[in-house]
C-alpha atoms as a PDB file:
ATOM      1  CA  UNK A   1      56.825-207.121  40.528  1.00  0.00           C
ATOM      2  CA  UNK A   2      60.648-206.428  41.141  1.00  0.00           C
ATOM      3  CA  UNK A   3      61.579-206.092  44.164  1.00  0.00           C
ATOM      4  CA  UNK A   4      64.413-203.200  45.335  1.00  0.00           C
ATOM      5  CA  UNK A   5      67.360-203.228  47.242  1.00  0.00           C
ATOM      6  CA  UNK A   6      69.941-200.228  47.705  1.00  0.00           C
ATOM      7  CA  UNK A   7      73.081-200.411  49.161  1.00  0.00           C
ATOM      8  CA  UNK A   8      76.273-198.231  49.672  1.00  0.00           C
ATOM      9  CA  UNK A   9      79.993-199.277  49.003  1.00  0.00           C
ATOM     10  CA  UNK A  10      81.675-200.487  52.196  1.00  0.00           C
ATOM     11  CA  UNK A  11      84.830-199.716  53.109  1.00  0.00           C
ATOM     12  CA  UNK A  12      84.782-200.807  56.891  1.00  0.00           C
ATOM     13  CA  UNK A  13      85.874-204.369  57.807  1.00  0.00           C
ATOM     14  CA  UNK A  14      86.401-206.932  60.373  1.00  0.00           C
ATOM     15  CA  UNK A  15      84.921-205.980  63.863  1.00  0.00           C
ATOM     16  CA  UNK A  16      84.827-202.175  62.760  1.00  0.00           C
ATOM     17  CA  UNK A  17      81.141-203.344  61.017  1.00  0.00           C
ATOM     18  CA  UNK A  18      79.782-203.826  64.770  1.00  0.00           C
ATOM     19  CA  UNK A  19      79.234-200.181  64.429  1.00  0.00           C
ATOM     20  CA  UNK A  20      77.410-200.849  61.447  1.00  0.00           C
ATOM     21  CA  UNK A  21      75.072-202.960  62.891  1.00  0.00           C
ATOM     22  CA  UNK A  22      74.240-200.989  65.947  1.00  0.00           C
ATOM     23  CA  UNK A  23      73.194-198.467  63.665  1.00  0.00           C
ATOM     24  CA  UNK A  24      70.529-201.300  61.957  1.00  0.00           C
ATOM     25  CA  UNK A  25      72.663-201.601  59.260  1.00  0.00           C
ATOM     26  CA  UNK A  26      74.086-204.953  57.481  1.00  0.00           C
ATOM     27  CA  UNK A  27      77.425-205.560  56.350  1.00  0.00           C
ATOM     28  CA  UNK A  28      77.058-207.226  52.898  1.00  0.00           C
ATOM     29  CA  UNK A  29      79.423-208.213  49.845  1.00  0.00           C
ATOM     30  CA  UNK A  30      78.436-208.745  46.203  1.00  0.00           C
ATOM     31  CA  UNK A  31      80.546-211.261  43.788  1.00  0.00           C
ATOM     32  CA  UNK A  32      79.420-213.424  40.570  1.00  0.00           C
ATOM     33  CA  UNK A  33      78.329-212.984  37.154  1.00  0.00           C
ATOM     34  CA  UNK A  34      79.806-209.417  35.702  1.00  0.00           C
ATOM     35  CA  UNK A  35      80.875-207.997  38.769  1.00  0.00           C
ATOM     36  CA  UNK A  36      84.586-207.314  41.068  1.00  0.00           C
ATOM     37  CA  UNK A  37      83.615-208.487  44.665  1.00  0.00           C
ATOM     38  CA  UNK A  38      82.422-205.425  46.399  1.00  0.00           C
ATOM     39  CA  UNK A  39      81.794-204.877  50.538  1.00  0.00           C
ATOM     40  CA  UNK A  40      78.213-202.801  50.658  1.00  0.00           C
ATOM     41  CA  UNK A  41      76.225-202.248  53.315  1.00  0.00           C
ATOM     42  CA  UNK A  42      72.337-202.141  53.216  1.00  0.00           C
ATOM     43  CA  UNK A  43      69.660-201.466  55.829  1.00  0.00           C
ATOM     44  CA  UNK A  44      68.133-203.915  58.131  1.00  0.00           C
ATOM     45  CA  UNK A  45      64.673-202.946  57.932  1.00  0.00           C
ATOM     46  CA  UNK A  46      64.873-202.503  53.893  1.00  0.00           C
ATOM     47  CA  UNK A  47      66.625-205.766  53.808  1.00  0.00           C
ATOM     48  CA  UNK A  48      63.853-207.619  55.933  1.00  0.00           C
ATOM     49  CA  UNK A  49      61.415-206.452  53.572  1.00  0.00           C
ATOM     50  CA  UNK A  50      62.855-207.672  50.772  1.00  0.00           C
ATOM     51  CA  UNK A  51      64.013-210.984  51.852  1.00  0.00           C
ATOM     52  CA  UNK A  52      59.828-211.563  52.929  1.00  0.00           C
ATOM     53  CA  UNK A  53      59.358-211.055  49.332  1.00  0.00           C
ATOM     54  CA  UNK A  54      61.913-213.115  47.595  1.00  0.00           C
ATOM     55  CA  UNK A  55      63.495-215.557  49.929  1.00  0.00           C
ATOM     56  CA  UNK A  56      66.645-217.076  48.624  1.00  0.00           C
ATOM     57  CA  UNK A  57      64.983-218.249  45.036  1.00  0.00           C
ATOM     58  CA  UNK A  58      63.631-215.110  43.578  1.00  0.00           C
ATOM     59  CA  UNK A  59      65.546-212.660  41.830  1.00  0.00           C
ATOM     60  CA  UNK A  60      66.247-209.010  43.389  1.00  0.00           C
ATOM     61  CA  UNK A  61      67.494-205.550  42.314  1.00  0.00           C
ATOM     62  CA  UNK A  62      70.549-204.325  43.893  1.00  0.00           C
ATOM     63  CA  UNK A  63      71.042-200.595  43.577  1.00  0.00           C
ATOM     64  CA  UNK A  64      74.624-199.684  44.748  1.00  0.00           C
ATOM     65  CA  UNK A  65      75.579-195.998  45.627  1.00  0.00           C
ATOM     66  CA  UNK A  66      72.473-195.294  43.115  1.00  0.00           C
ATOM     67  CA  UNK A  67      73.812-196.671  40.146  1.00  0.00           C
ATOM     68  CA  UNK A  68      71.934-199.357  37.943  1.00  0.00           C
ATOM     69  CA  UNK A  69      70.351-202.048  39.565  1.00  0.00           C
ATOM     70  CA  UNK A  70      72.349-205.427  39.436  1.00  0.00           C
ATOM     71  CA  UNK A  71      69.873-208.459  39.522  1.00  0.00           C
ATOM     72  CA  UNK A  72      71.488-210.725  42.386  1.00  0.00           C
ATOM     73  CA  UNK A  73      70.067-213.387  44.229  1.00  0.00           C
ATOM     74  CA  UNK A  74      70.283-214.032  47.938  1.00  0.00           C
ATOM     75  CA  UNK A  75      73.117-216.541  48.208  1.00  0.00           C
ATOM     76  CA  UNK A  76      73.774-216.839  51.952  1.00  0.00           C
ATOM     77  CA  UNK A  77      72.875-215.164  55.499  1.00  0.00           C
ATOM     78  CA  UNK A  78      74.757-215.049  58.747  1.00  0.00           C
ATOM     79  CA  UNK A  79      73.115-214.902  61.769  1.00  0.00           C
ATOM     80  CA  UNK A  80      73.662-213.792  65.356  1.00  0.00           C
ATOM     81  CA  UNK A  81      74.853-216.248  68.288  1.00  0.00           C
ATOM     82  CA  UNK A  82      72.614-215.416  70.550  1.00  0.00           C
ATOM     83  CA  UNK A  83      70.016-213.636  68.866  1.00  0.00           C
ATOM     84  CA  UNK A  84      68.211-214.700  64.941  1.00  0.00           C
ATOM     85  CA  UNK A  85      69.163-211.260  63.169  1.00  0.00           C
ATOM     86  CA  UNK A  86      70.623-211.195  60.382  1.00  0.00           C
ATOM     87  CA  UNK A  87      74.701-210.035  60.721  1.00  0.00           C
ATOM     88  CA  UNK A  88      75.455-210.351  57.266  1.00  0.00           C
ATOM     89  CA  UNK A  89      75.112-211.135  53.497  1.00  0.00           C
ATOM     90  CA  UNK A  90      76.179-212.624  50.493  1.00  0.00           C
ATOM     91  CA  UNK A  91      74.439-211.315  47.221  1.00  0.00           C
ATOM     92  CA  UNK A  92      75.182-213.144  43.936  1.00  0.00           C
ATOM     93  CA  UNK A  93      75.138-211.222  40.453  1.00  0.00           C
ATOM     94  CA  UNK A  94      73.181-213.182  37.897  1.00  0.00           C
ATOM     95  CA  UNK A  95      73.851-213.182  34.356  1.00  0.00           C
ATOM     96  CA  UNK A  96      70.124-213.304  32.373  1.00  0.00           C
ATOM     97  CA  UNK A  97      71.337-215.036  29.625  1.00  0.00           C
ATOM     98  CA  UNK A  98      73.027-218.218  31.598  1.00  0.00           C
ATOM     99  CA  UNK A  99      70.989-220.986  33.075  1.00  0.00           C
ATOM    100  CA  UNK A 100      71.185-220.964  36.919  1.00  0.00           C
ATOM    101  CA  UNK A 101      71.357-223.446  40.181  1.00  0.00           C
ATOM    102  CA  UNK A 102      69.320-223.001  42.477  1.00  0.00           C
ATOM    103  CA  UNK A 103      67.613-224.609  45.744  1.00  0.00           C
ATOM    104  CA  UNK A 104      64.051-223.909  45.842  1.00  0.00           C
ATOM    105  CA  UNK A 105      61.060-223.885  48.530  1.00  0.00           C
ATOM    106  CA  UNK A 106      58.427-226.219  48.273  1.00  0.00           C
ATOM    107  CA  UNK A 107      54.825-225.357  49.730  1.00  0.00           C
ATOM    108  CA  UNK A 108      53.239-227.572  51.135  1.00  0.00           C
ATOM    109  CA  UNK A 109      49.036-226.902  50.014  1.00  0.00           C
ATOM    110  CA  UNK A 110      46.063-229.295  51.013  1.00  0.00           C
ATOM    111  CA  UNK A 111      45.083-232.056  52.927  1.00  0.00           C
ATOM    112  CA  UNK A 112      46.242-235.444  52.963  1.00  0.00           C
ATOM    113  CA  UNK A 113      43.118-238.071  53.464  1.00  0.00           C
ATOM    114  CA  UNK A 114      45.527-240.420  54.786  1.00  0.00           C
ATOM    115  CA  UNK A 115      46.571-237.926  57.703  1.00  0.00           C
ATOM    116  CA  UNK A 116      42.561-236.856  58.161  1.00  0.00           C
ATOM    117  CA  UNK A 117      40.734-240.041  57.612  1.00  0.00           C
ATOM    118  CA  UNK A 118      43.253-242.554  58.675  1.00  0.00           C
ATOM    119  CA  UNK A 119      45.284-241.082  61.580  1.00  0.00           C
ATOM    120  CA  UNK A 120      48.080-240.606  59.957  1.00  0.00           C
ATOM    121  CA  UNK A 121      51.255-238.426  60.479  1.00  0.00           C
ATOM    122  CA  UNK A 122      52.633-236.792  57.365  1.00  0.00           C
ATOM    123  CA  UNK A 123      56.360-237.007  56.906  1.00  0.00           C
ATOM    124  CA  UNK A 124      58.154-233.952  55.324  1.00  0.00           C
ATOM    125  CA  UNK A 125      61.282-235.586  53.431  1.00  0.00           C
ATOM    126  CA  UNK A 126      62.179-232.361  51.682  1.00  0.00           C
ATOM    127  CA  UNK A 127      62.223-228.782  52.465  1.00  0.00           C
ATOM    128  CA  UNK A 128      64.166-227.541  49.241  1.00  0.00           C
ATOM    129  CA  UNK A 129      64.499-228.850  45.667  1.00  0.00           C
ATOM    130  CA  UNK A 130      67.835-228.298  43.396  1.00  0.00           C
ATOM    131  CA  UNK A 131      66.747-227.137  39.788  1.00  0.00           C
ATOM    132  CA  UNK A 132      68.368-225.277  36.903  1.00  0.00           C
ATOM    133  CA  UNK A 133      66.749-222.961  34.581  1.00  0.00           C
ATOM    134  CA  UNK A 134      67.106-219.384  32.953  1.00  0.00           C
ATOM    135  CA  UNK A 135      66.629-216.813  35.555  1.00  0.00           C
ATOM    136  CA  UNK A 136      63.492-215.639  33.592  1.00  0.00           C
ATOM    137  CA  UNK A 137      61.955-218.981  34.454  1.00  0.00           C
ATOM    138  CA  UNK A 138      62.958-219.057  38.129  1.00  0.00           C
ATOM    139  CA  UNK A 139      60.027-220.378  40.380  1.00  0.00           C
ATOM    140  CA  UNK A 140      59.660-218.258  43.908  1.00  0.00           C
ATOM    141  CA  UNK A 141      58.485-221.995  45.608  1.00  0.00           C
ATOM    142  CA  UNK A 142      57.058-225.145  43.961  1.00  0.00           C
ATOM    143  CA  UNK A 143      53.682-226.326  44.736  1.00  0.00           C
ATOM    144  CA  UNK A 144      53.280-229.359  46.231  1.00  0.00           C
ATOM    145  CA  UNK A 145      49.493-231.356  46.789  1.00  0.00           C
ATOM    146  CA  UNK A 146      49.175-233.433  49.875  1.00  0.00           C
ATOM    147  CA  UNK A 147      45.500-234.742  48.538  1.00  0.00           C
ATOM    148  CA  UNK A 148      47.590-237.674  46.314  1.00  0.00           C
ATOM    149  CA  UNK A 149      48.443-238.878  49.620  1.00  0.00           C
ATOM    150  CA  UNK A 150      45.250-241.156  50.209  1.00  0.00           C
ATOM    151  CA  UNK A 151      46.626-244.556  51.941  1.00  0.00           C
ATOM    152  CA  UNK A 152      50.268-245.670  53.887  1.00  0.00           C
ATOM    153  CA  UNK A 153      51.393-246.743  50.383  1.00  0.00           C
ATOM    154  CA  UNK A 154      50.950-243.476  48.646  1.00  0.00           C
ATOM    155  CA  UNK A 155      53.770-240.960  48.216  1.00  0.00           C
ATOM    156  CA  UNK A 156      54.995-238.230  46.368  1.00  0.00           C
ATOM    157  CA  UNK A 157      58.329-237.724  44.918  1.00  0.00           C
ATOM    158  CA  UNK A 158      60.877-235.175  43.229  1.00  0.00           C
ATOM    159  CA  UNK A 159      59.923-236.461  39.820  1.00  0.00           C
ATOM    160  CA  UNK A 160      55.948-236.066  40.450  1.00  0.00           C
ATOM    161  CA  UNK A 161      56.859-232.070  41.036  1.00  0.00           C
ATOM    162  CA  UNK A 162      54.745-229.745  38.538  1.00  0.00           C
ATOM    163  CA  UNK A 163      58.180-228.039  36.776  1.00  0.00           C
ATOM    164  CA  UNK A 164      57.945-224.825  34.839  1.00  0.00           C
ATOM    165  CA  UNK A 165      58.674-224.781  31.198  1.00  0.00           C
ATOM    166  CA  UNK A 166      62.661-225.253  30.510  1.00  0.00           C
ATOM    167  CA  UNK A 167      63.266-226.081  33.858  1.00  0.00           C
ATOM    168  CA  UNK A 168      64.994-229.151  34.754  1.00  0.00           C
ATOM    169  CA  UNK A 169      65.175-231.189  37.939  1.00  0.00           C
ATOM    170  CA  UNK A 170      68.737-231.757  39.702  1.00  0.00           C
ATOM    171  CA  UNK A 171      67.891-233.858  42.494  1.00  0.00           C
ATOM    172  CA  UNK A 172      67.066-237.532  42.529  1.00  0.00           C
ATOM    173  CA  UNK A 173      63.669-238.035  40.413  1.00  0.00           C
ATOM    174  CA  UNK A 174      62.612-241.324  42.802  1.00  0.00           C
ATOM    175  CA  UNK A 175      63.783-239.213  46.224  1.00  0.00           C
ATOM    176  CA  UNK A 176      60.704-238.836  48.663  1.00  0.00           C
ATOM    177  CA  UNK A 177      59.286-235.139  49.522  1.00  0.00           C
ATOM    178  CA  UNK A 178      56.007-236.641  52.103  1.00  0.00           C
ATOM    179  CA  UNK A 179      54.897-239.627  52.770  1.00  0.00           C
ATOM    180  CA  UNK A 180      51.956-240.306  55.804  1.00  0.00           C
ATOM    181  CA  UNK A 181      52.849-243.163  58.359  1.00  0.00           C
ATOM    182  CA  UNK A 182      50.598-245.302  60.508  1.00  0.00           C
ATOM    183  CA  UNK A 183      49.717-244.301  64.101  1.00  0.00           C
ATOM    184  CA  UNK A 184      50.849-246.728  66.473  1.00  0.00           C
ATOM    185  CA  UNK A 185      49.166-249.551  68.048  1.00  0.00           C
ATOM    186  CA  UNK A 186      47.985-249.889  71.435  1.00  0.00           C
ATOM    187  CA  UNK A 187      50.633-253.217  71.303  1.00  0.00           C
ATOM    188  CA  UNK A 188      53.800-250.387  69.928  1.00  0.00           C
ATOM    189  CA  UNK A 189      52.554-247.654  72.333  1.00  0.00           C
ATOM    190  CA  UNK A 190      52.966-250.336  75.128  1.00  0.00           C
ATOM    191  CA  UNK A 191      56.322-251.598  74.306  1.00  0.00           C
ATOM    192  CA  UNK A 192      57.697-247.862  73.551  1.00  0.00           C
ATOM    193  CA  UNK A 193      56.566-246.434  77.145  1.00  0.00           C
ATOM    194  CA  UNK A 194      58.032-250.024  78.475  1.00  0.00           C
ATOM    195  CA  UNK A 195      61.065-249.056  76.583  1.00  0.00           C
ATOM    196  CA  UNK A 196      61.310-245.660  77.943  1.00  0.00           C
ATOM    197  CA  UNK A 197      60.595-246.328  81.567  1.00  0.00           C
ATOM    198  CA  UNK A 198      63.465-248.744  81.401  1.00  0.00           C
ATOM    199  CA  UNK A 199      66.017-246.303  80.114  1.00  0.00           C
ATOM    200  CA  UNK A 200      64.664-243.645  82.869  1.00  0.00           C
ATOM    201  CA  UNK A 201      65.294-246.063  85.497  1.00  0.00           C
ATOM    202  CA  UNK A 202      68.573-247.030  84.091  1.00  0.00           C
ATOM    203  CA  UNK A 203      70.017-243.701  83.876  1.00  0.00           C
ATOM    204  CA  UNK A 204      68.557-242.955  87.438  1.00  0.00           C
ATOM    205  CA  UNK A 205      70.625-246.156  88.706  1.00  0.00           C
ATOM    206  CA  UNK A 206      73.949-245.037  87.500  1.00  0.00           C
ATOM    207  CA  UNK A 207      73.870-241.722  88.565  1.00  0.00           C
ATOM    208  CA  UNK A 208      73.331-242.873  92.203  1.00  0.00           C
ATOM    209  CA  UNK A 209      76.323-245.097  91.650  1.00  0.00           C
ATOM    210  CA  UNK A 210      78.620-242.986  90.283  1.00  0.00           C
ATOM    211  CA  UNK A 211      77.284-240.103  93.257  1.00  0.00           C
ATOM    212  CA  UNK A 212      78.297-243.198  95.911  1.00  0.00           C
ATOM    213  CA  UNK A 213      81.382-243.664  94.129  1.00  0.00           C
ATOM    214  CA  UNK A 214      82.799-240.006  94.175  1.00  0.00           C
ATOM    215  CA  UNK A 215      81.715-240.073  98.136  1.00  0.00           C
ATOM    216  CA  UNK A 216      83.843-243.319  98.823  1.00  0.00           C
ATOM    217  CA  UNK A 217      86.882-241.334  96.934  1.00  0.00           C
ATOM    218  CA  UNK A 218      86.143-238.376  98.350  1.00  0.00           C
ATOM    219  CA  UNK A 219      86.245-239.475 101.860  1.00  0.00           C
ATOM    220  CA  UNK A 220      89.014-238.203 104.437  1.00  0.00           C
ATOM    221  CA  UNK A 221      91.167-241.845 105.073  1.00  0.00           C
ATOM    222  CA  UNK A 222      90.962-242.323 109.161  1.00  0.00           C
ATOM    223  CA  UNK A 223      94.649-241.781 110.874  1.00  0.00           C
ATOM    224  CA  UNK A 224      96.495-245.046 112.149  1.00  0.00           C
END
């Protein structure tokens, strides 16, 4: 199902687009394939929606001032200082007929036996993976099966990933996406409180010299 977008040209800039976004609206600018860079704005609500749907890997329809729709991907968000919304966007126009770059989610699905049966705690090496393919072929995520991960030794890597057709891989094929590592021993547990208990008391030690320090400096020299 495509997803939709609409925007209006923008022809506020600079700190004038605070007013924009008091008004829940995002300042935005569209630039790549077959397209002039252009300053839009979109909605923030609209734009939430959408970005649920696709992320930053899935293609979208951009409808500007209600003209054709221009199939863009997400290419980059700003956010807020002190707060997570979204204060602006970068769209990128996709030619259909030109293979693409582009970093995509993997999903984590199952269980790994190793983490259930044996204790283990399962290592997440890799969030994204780089790929190239036609825009027709473009994954929303890649699948990725923690049940191959049955002992310590196990492991799955960027070239065990389940690729659709004509797509190609543009990471390293032996880099690690999860592995599961050993609990501790009783033996590592031991030395690893020992260790921290050591660095508490440590810190605690020169703070009270450095506080008797500044007091000696800080004292009023007695009069001769």
């Amino acid at each position: 199902m495509n997803v939709m977008l609409k925007a209006l040209t923008r022809t506020i800039k600079g700190r004038k687009t605070n007013v924009l976004r008091q008004d829940k609206k995002i300042p935005a600018i569209i630039y790549g394939a077959g397209t002039e860079p252009k300053n839009i704005t979109i909605d923030y609500r609209e734009f939430i929606r959408a970005y649920r749907e696709t992320g930053e890997s899935s293609l979208l329809d951009l409808e500007i001032d209600g003209k054709e729709a221009v199939k863009v991907l997400i290419q980059d968000l700003q956010h807020g200082v002190l707060h997570d919304e979204v204060t602006h966007v970068d769209f990128r126009a996709i030619d259909l007929s030109k293979p693409i770059d582009v970093d995509v989610e993997i999903h984590f699905i199952g269980e790994s036996p190793a983490v259930k049966g044996l204790g283990g705690t399962l290592v997440r090496a890799l969030e994204t993976v780089s790929i190239r393919c036609l825009p027709s072929n473009l994954p929303s995520h890649l699948d990725v099966d923690l049940s191959s991960l049955a002992t310590f030794e196990d492991s799955i890597t960027v070239g065990q990933l389940v690729l659709p057709e004509g797509t190609e891989v543009l990471d390293d094929v032996q880099s690690a996406i999860a592995v599961v590592t050993p609990p501790r021993s009783d033996e590592e547990m031991a030395k690893l409180d020992e260790t921290v208990s050591t660095d508490v008391t440590t810190v605690e030690t020169a703070k009270k010299e450095k506080t008797t320090e500044e007091e000696g400096e800080g004292a009023v020299p007695k009069k001769e």
